[in-house]
C-alpha atoms as a PDB file:
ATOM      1  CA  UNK A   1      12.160   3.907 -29.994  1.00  0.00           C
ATOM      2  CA  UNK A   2      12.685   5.158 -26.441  1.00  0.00           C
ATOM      3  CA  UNK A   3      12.372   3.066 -23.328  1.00  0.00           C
ATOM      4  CA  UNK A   4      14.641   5.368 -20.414  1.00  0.00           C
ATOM      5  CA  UNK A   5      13.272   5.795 -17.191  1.00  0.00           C
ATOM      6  CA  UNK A   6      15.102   8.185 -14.350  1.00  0.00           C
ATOM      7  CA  UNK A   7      13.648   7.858 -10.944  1.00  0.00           C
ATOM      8  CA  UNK A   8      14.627   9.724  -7.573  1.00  0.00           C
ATOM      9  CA  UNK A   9      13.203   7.898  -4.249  1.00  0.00           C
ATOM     10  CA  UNK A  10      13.854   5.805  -1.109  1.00  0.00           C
ATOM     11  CA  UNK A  11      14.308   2.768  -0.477  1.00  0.00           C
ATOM     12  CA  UNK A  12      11.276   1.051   1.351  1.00  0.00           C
ATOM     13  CA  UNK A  13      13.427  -2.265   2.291  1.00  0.00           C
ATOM     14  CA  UNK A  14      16.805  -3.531   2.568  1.00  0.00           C
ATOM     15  CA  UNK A  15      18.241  -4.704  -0.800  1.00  0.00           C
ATOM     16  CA  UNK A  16      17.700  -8.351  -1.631  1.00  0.00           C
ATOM     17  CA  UNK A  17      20.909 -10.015  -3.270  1.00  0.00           C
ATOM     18  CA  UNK A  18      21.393 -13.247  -4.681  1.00  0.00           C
ATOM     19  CA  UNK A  19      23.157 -15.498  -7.460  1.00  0.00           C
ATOM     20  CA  UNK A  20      22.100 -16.988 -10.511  1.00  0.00           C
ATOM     21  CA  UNK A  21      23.089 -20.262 -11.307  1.00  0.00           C
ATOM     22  CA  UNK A  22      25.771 -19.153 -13.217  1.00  0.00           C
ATOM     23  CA  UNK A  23      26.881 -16.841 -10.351  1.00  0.00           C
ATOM     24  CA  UNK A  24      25.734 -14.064 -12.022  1.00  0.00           C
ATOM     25  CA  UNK A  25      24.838 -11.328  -9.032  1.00  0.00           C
ATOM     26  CA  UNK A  26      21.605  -9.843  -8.947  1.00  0.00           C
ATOM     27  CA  UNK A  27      19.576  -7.725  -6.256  1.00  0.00           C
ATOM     28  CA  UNK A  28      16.109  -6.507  -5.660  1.00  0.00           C
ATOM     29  CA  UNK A  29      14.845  -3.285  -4.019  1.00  0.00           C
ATOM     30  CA  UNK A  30      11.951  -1.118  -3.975  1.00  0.00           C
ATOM     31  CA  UNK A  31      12.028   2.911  -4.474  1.00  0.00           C
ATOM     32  CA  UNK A  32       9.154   5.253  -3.180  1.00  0.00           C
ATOM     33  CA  UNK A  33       8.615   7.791  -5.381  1.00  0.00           C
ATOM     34  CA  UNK A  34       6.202  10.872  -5.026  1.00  0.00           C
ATOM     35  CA  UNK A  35       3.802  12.104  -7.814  1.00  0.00           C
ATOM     36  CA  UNK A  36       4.975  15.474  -8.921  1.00  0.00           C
ATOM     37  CA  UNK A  37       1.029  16.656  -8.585  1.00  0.00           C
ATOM     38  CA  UNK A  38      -0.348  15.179  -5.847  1.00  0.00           C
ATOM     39  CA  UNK A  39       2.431  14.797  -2.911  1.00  0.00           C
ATOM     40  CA  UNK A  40      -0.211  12.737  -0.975  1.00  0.00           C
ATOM     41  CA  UNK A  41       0.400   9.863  -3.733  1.00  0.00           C
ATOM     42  CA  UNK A  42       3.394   7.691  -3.559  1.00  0.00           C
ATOM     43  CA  UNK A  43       4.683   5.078  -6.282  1.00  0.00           C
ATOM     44  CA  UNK A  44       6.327   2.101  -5.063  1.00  0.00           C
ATOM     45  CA  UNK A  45       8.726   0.694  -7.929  1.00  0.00           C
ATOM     46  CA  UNK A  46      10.348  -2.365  -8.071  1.00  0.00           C
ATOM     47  CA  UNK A  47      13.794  -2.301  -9.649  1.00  0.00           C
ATOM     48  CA  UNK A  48      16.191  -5.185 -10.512  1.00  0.00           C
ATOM     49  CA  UNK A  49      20.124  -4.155 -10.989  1.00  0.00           C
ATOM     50  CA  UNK A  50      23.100  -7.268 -11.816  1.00  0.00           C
ATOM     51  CA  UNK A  51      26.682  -7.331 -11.840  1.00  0.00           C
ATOM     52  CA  UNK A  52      28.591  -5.710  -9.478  1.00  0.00           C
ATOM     53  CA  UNK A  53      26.557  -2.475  -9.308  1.00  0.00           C
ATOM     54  CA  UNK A  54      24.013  -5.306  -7.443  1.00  0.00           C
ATOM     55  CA  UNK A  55      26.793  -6.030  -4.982  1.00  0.00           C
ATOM     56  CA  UNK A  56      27.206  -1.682  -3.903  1.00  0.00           C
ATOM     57  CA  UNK A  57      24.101  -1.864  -3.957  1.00  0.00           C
ATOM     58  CA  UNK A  58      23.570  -4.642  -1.007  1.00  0.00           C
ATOM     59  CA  UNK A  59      26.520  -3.144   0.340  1.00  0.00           C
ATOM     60  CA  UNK A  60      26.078   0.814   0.442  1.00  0.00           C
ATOM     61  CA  UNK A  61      22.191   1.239   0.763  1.00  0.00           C
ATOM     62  CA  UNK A  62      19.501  -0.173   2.832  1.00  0.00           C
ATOM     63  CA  UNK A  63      15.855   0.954   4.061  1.00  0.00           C
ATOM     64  CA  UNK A  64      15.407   4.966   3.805  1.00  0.00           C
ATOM     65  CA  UNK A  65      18.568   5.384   1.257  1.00  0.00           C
ATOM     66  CA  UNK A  66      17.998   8.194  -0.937  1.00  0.00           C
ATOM     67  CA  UNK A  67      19.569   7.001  -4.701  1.00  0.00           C
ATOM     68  CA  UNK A  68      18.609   7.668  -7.931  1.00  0.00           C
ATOM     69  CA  UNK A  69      17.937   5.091 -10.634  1.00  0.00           C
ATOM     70  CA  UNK A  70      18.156   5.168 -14.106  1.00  0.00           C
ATOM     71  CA  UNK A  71      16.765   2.161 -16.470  1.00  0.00           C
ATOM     72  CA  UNK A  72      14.693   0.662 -18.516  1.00  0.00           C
ATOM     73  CA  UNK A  73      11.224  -0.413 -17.484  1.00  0.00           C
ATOM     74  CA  UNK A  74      10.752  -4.400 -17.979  1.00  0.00           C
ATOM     75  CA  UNK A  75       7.697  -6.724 -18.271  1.00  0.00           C
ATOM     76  CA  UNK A  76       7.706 -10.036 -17.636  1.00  0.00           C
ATOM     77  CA  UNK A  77       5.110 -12.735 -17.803  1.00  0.00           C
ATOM     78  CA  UNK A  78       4.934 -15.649 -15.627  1.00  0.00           C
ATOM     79  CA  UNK A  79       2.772 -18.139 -14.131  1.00  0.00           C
ATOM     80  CA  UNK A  80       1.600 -18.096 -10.401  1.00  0.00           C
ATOM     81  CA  UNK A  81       1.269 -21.338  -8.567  1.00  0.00           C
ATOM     82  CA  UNK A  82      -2.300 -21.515  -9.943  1.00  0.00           C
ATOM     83  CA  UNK A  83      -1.427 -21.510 -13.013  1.00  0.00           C
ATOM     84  CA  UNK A  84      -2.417 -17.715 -13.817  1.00  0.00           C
ATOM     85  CA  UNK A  85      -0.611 -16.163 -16.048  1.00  0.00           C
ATOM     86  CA  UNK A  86       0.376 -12.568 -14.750  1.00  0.00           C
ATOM     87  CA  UNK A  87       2.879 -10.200 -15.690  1.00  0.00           C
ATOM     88  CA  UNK A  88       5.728  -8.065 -13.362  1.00  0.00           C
ATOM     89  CA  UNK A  89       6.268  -4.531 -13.991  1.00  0.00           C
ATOM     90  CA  UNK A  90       9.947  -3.646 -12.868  1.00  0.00           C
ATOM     91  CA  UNK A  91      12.564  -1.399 -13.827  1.00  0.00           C
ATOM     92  CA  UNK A  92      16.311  -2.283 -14.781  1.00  0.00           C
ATOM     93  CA  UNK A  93      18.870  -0.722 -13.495  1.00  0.00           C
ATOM     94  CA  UNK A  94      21.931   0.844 -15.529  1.00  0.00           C
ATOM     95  CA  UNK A  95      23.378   2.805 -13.097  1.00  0.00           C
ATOM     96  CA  UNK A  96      22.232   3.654  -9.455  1.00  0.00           C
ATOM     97  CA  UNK A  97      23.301   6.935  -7.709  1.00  0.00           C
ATOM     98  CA  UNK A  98      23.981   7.157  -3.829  1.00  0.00           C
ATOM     99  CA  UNK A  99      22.201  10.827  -2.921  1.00  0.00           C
ATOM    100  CA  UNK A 100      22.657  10.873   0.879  1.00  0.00           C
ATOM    101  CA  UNK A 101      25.196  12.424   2.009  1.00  0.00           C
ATOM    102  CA  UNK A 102      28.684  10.947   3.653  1.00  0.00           C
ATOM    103  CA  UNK A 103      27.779   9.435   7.050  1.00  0.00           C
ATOM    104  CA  UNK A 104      23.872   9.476   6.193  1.00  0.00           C
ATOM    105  CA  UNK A 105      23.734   6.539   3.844  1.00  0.00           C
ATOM    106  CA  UNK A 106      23.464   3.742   7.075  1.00  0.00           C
ATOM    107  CA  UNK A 107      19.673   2.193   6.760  1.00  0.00           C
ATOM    108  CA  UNK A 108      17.049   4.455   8.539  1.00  0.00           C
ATOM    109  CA  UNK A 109      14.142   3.413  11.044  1.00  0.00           C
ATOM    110  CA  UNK A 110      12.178   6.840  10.653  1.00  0.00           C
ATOM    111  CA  UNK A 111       9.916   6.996   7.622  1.00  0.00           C
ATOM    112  CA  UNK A 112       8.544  10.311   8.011  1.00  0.00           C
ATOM    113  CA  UNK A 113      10.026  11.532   5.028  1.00  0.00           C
ATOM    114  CA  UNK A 114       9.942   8.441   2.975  1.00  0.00           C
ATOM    115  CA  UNK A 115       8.796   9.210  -0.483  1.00  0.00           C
ATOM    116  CA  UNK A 116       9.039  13.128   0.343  1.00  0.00           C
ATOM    117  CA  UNK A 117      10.257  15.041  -2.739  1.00  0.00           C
ATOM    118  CA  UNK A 118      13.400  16.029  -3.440  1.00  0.00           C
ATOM    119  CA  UNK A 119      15.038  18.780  -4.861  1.00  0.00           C
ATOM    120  CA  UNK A 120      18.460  19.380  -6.818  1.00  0.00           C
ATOM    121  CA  UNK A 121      19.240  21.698  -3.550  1.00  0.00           C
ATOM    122  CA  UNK A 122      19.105  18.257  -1.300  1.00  0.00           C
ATOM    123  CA  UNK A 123      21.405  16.297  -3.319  1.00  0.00           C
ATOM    124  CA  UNK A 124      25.022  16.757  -4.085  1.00  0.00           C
ATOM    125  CA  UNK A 125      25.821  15.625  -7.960  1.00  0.00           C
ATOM    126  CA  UNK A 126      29.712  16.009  -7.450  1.00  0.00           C
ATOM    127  CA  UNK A 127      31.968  13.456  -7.845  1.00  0.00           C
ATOM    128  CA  UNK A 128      34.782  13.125  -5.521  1.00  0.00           C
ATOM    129  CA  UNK A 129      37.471  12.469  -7.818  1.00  0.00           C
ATOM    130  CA  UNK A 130      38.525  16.430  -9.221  1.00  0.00           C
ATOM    131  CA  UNK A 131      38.585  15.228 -12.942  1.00  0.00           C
ATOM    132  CA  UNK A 132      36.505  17.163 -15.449  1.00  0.00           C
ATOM    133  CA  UNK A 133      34.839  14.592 -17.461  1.00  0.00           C
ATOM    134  CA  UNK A 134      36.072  16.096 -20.769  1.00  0.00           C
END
């Protein structure tokens, strides 16, 4: 069984970060994503991401960052202050990828291209370091 899930979007909000109890870091965002078929549609998709990727992340990226997450989609049930039960859909990060480029990653006030799509040709998939991976 399969559960992998590889998403390309912006961020719609600063990163929340916080501490377990155990100290444990953990942060909270939320990507826009297009729908390949219909541009006009946008997913918004909570993702969760610990340890000290959480901390980059609070650190490097804010509202507007392009990144691209890759994961596992989690569901959680809980109860509401009710006492409904309902159930979160989120996704949990492995590894999150910085796209913008040097000097563009500060948060951004202009959302006219929030949840635009991207392209392969807009991102740079280099690594700085001049090492060849194998």
């Amino acid at each position: 069984m399969l559960n992998l899930v590889v998403l390309i979007g912006r961020l719609t909000h600063d990163v929340e970060m916080r501490y377990t109890q155990s100290g444990k870091e953990v942060a909270n965002f939320s990507l826009a994503v297009n729908r390949k078929f219909n541009r006009e549609e946008t997913d918004f998709i909570n993702c969760v991401v610990w340890g000290k990727q959480a901390e980059n992340c609070a650190n490097y990226i804010g509202k507007g960052s392009l990144v691209a997450v890759q994961g596992r989609i989690q569901v959680r049930s809980y109860e509401d202050k009710d006492g409904n039960k309902r159930k979160a859909f989120e996704v949990v990060a492995d590894d999150v990828r910085f796209l913008d480029k040097k000097g563009d990653s500060k948060p951004k006030d202009d959302w006219s291209d929030l949840g635009r799509e991207v392209s392969l040709n807009d991102i740079s998939l280099q690594d700085d370091d001049d090492t060849i991976p194998f």
